[in-house]
C-alpha atoms as a PDB file:
ATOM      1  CA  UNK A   1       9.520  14.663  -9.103  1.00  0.00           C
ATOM      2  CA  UNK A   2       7.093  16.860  -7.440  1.00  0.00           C
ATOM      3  CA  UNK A   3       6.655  17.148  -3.464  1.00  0.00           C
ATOM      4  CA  UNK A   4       4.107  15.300  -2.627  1.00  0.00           C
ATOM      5  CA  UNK A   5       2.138  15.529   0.772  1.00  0.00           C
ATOM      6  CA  UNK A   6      -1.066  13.557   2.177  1.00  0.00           C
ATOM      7  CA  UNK A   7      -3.061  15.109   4.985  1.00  0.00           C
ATOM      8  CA  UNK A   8      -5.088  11.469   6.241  1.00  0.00           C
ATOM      9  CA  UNK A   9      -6.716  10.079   9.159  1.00  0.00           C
ATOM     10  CA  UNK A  10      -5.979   6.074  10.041  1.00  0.00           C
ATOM     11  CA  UNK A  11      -9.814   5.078   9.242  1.00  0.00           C
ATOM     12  CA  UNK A  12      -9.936   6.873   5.866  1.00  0.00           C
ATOM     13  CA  UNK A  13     -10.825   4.925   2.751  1.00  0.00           C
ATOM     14  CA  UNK A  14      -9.908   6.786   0.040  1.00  0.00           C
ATOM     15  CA  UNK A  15      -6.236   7.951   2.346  1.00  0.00           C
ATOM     16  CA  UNK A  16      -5.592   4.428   2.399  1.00  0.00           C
ATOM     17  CA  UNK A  17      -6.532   4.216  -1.266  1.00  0.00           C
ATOM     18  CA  UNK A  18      -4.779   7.198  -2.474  1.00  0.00           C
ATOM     19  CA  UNK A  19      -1.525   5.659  -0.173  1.00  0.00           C
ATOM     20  CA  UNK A  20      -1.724   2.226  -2.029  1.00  0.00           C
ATOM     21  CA  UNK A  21      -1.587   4.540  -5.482  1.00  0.00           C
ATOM     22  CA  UNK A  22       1.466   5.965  -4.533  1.00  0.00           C
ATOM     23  CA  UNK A  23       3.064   2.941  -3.721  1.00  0.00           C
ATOM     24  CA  UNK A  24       1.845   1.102  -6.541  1.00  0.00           C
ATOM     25  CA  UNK A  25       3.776   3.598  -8.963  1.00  0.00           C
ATOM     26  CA  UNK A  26       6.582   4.187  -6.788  1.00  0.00           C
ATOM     27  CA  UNK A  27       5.832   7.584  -5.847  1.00  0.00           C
ATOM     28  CA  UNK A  28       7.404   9.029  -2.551  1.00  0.00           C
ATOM     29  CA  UNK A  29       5.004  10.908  -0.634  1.00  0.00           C
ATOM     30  CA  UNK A  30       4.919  12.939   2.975  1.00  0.00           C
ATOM     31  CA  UNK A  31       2.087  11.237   5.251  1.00  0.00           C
ATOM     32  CA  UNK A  32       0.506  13.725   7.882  1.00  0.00           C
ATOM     33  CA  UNK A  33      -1.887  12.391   9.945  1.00  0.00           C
ATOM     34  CA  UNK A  34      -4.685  15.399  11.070  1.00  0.00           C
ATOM     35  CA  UNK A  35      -6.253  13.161  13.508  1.00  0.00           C
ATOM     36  CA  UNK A  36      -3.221  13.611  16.290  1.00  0.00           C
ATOM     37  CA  UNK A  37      -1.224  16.475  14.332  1.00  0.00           C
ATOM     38  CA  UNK A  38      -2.897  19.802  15.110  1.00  0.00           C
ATOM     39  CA  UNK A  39       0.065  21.739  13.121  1.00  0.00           C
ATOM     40  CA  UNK A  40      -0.516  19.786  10.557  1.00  0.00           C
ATOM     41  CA  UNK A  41      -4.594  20.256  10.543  1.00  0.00           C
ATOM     42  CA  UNK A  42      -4.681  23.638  10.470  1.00  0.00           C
ATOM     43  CA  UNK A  43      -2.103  23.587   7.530  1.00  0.00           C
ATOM     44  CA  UNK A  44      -4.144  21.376   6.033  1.00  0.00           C
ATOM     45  CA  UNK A  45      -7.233  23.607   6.464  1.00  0.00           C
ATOM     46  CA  UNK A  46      -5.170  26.395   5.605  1.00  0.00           C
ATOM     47  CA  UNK A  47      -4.514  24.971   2.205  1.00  0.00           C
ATOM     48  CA  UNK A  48      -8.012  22.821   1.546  1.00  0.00           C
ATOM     49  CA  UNK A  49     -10.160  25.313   3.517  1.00  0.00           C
ATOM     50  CA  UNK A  50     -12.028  22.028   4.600  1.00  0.00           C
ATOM     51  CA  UNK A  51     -11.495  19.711   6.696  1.00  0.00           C
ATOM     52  CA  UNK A  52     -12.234  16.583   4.858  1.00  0.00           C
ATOM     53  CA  UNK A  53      -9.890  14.193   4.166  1.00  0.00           C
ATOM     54  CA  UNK A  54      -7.598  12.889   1.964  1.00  0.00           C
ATOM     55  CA  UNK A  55      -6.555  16.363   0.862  1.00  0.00           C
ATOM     56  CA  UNK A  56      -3.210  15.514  -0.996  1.00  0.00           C
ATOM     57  CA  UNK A  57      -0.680  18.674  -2.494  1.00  0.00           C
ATOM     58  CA  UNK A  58       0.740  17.831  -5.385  1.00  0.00           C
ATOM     59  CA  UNK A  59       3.975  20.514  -5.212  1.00  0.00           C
ATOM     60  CA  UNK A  60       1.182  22.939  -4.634  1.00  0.00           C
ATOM     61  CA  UNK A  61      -1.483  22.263  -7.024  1.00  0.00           C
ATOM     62  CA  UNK A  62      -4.210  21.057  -4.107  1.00  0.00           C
ATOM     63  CA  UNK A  63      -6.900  17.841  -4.202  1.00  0.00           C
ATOM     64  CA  UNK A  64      -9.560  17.259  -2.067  1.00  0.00           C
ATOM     65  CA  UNK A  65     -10.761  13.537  -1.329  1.00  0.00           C
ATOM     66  CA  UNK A  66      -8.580  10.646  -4.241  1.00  0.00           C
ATOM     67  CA  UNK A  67      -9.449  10.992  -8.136  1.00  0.00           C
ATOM     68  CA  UNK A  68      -7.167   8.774  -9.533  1.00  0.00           C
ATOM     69  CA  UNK A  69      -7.225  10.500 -13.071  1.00  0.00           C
ATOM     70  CA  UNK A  70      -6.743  14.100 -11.855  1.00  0.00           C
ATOM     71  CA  UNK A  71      -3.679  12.979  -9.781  1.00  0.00           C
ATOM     72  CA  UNK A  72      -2.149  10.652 -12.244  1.00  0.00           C
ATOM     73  CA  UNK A  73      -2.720  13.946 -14.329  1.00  0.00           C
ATOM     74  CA  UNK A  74      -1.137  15.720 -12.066  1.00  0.00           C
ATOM     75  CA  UNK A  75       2.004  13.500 -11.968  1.00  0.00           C
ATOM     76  CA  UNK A  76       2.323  13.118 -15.449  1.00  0.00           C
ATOM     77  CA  UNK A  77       1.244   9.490 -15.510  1.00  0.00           C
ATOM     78  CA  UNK A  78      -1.710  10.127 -18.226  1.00  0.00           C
ATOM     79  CA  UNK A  79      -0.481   9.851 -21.944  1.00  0.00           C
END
């Protein structure tokens, strides 16, 4: 399974949606919240070079904001 990491902020929509996807398919995932984790902003930034949010790494292959198909893509959960 690939490492999977979540830069969010508590008020997000599509974090808490992209969250509830994980979950749904049993899919362990690393939460970092940017809103009170500067380290983990500015890696965030580093890697999105934005800071909107969801931005979710997928063992390195980087999305910006949830689409459910490129992710489930990206986990092998397409056929």
């Amino acid at each position: 399974m690939k490492n999977i990491k979540i830069y969010s902020t508590p008020t997000c929509v599509y974090c808490k949606m992209a969250k509830e996807f994980f979950t749904k398919n049993n899919i362990p995932y690393e939460e970092f919240n940017v809103a009170s984790d500067d380290r983990a902003r500015e890696e965030m930034i580093q890697k999105s070079h934005q800071m909107g949010v969801p931005v979710i790494d997928i063992g390195g292959e980087i999305f910006v904001g949830f689409n459910r198909n490129e992710i489930a893509r990206a986990l092998g959960l397409t056929p």
